[in-house]
Protein backbone atom coordinates (compact mmCIF):
# COMPACT_ATOMS: atom_id res chain seq x y z
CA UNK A 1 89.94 125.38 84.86
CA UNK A 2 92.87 125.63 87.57
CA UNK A 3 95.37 123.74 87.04
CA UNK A 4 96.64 121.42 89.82
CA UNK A 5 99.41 119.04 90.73
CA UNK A 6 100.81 116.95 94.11
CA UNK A 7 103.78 117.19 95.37
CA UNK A 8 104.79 114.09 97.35
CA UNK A 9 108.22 113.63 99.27
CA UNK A 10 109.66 110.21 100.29
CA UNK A 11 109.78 110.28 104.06
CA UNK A 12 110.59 108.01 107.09
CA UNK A 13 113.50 106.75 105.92
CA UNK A 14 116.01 107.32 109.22
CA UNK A 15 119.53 106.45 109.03
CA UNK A 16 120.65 109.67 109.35
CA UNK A 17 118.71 111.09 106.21
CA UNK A 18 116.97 114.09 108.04
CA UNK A 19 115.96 115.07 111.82
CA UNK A 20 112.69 114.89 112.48
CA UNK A 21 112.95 118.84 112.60
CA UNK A 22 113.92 118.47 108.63
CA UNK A 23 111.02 116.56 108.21
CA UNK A 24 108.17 118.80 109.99
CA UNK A 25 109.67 121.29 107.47
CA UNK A 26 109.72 119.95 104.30
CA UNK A 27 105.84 118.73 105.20
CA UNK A 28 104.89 122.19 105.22
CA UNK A 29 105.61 122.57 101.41
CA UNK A 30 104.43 119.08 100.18
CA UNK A 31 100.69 117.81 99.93
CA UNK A 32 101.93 113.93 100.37
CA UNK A 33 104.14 111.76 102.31
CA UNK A 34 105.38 108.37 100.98
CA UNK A 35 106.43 106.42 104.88
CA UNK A 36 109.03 103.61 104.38
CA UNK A 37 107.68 101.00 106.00
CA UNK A 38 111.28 98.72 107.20
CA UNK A 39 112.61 96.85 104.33
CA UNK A 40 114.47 99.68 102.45
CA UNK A 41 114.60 101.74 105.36
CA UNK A 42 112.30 103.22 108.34
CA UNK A 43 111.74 101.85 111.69
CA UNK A 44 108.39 101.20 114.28
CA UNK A 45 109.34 104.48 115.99
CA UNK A 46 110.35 106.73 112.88
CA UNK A 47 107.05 105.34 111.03
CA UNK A 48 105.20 106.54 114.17
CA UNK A 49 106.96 109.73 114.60
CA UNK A 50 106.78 110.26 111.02
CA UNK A 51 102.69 109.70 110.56
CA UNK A 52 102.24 112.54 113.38
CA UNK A 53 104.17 114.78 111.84
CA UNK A 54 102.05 114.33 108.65
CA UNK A 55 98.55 114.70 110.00
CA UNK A 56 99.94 117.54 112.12
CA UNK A 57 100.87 119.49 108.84
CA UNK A 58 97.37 118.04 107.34
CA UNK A 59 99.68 115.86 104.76
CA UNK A 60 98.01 112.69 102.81
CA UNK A 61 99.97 110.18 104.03
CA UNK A 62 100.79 107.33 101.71
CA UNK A 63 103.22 103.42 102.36
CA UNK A 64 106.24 103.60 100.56
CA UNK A 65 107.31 99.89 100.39
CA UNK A 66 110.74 98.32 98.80
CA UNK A 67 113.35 95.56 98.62
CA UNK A 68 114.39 93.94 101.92
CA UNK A 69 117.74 95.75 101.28
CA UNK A 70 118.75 98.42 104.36
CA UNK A 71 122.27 98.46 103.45
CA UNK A 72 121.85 99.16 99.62
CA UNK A 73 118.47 101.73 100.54
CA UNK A 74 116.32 99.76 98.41
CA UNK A 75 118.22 100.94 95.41
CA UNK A 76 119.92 97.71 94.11
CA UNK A 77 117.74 95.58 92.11
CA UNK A 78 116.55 92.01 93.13
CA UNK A 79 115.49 88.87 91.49
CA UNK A 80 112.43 88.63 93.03
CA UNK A 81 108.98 86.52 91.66
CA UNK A 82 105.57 88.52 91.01
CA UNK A 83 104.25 86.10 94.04
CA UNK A 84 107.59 87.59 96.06
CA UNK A 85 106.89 90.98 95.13
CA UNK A 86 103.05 90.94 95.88
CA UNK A 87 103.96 89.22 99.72
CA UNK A 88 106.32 92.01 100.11
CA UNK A 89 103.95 95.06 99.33
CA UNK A 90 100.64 93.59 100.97
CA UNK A 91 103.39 93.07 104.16
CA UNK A 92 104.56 96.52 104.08
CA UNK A 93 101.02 98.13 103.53
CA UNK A 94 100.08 96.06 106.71
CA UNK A 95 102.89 97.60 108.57
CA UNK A 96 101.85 101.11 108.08
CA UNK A 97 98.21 100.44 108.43
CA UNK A 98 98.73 99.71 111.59
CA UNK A 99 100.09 102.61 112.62
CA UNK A 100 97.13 105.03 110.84
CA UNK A 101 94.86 102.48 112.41
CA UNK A 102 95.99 103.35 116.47
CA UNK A 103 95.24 106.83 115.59
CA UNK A 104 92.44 106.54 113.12
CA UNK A 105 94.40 107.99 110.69
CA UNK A 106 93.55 107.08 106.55
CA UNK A 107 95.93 105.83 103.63
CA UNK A 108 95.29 107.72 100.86
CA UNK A 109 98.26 106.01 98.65
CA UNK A 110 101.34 103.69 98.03
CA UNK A 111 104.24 104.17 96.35
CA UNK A 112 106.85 101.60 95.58
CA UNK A 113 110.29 102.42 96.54
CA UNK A 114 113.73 102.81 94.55
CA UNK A 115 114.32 99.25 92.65
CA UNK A 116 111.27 97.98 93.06
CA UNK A 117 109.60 101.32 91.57
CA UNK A 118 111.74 101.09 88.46
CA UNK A 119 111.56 97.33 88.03
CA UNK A 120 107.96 97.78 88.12
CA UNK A 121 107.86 100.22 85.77
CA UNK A 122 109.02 97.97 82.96
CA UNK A 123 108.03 94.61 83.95
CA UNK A 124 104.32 93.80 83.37
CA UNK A 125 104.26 90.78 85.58
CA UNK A 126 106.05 92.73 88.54
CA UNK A 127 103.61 95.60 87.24
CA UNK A 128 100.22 93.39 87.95
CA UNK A 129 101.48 91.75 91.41
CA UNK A 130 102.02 94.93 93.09
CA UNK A 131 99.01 96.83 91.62
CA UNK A 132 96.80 93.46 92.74
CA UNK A 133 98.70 94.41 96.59
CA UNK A 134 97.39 97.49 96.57
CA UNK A 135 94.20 96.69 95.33
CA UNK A 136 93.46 93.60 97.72
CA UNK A 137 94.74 95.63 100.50
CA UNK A 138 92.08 98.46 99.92
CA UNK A 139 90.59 99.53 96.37
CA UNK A 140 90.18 102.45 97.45
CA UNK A 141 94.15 103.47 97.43
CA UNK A 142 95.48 105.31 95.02
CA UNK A 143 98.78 103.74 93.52
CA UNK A 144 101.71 106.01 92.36
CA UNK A 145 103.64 104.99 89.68
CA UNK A 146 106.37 106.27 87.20
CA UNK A 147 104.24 108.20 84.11
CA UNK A 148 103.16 106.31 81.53
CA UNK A 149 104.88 102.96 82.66
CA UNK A 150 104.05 99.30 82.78
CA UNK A 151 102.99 99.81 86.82
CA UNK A 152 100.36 102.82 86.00
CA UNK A 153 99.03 100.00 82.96
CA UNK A 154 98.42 97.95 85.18
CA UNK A 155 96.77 100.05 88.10
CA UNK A 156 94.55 101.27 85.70
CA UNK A 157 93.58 98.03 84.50
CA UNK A 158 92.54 97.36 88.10
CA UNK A 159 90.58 100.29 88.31
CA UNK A 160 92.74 101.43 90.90
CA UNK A 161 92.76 105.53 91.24
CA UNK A 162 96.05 105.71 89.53
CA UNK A 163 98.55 108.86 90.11
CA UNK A 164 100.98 109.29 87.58
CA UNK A 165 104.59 110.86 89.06
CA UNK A 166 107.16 112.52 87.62
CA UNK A 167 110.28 113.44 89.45
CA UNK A 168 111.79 117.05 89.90
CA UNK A 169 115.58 116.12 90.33
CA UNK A 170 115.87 113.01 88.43
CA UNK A 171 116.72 113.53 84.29
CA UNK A 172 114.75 111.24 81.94
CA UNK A 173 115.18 108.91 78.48
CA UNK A 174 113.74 109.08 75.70
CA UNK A 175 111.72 106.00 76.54
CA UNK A 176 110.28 108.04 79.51
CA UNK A 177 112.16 106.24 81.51
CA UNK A 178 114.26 107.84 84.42
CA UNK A 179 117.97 107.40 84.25
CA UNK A 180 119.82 105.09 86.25
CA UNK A 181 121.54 106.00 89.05
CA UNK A 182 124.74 104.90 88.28
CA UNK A 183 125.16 107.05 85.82
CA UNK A 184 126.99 110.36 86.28
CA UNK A 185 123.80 112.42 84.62
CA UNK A 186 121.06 110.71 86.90
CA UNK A 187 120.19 113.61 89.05
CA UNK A 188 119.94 117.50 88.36
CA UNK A 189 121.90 119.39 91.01
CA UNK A 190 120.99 123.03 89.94
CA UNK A 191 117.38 124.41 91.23
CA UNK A 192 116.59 126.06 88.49
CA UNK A 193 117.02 123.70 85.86
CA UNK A 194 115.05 121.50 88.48
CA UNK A 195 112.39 123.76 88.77
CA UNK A 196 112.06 124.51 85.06
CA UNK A 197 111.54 120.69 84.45
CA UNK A 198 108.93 121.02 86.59
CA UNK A 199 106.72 123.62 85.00
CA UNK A 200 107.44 121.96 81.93
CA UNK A 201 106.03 118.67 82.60
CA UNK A 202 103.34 120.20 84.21
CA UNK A 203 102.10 122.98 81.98
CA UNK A 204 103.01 121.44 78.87
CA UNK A 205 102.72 117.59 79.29
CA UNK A 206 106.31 116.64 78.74
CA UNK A 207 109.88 116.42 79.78
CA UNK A 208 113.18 116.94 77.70
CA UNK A 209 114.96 113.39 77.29
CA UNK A 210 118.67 113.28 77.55
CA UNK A 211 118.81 112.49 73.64
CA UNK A 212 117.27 116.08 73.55
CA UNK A 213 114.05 114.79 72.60
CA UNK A 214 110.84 115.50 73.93
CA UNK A 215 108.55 112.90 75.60
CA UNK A 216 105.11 113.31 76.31
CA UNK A 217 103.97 112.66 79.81
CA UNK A 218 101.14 113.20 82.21
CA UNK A 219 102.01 115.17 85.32
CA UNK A 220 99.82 113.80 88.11
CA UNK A 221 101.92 114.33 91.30
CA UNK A 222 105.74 115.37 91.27
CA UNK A 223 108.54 113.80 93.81
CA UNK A 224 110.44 115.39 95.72
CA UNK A 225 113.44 113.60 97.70
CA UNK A 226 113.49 113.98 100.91
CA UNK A 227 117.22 112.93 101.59
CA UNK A 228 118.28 115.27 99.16
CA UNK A 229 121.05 117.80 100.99
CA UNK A 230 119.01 120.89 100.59
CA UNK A 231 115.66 119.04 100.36
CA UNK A 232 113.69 121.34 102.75
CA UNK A 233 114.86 124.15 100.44
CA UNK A 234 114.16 122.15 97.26
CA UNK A 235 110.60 121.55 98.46
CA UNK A 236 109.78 125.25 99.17
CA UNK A 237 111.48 126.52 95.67
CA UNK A 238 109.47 123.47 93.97
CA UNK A 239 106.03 124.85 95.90
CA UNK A 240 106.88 128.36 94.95
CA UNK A 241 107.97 127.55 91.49
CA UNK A 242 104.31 126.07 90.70
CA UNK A 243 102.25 128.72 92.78
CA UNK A 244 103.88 131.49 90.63
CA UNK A 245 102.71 129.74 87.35
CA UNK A 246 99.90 129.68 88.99
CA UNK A 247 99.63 126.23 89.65
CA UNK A 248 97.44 125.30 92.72
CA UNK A 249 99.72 122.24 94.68
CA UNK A 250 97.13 120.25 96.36
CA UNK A 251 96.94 116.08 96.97
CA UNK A 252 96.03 114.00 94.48
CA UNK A 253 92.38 112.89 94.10
């Protein structure tokens, strides 16, 4: 049996993060798109421009909603209600539909952005409202969610199609949990370390905690950031990484 994997790259977000040029090139490498639909970041035109690029390059294209927080990127957290949370996510979803929609385009997923993501990932009740979003939205979506967290739990229940994502560049606790960003240790700068994560979670079904531990995981689709400052490079050494190991990078299904 081949082994397979996704490779999905937040994308969309404007403000300087990438040129469109970027963009067309990391989608060659990458079998999904997450498109920031306005709150965090993103615009009507860059959503637009952004969904052509991806069915151009034949990449599933998925909503990547978050906090209504431009200046902090959707990266500061928020005391938001599961009602708040569920408005926001069915809003966003709406947003990008309607862009597919003019040119009869499909969703295939949604992934919550930045604070959101994480505070999802622990918080059953934020867990359920979002994964209810997606599911009254369509129930046919697939929802992406942080491995083995409270927000796949709850997709699941659902019955949603439910991806579980792990993350190339980000290092990890021994809860499974990624490590906040404001600490020094949050993200791994050197390719190869990134890229040896990366085979590991996917071959072997786990990732090396910062305690030195190892913590079982399921590798469904990997992120890549795509406002990273070599992120087109990133995303081909990630692709190339898996092909030698002769792991077949396709979307999710």
């Amino acid at each position: 049996m081949t082994l397979t994997v996704d490779l999905n790259c937040d994308l969309g977000e404007s403000f300087g993060c990438y040129t469109l040029g970027e963009q067309n090139e990391i989608l060659k490498y990458v079998t999904s798109a997450n498109i920031a639909c306005g709150f965090h970041a993103g615009d009507p035109t860059v959503m637009r421009q952004t969904v052509q690029l991806a069915i151009e390059n034949n990449v599933k294209i998925g909503a990547h909603p978050g906090l209504p927080d431009l200046n902090g990127f959707g990266r500061r957290e928020m005391n938001i209600t599961p009602q708040e949370a569920y408005d926001m996510v069915i809003y966003q979803i709406g947003a990008l539909q309607g862009f597919l929609t003019a040119v009869g385009a499909e969703m295939q997923h949604v992934k919550p952005h930045g604070a959101l993501y994480n505070m999802a990932a622990k918080d059953p009740a934020l867990a359920k409202a979002i994964a209810q979003a997606v599911y009254d939205s369509s129930p046919k979506l697939i929802l992406f969610g942080l491995a083995s967290s409270e927000l796949t739990k709850a997709s699941e229940a659902l019955g949603l199609q439910t991806a579980h994502e792990v993350f190339a560049d980000r290092t990890y606790q021994q809860d499974g949990s990624l490590t906040s960003r404001k600490q020094s240790d949050a993200m791994i700068t050197d390719d190869t370390q990134s890229i040896a994560q990366v085979i590991q979670m996917v071959k072997e079904g786990t990732v090396t905690a910062q305690q030195g531990v190892n913590v079982p995981l399921r590798a469904d689709t990997i992120c890549i950031h795509g406002d990273g400052e070599h992120a087109v490079d990133f995303a081909k050494k990630v692709q190339s990484g898996l092909v030698n190991e002769q792991v077949e990078v396709k979307a999710f299904s």
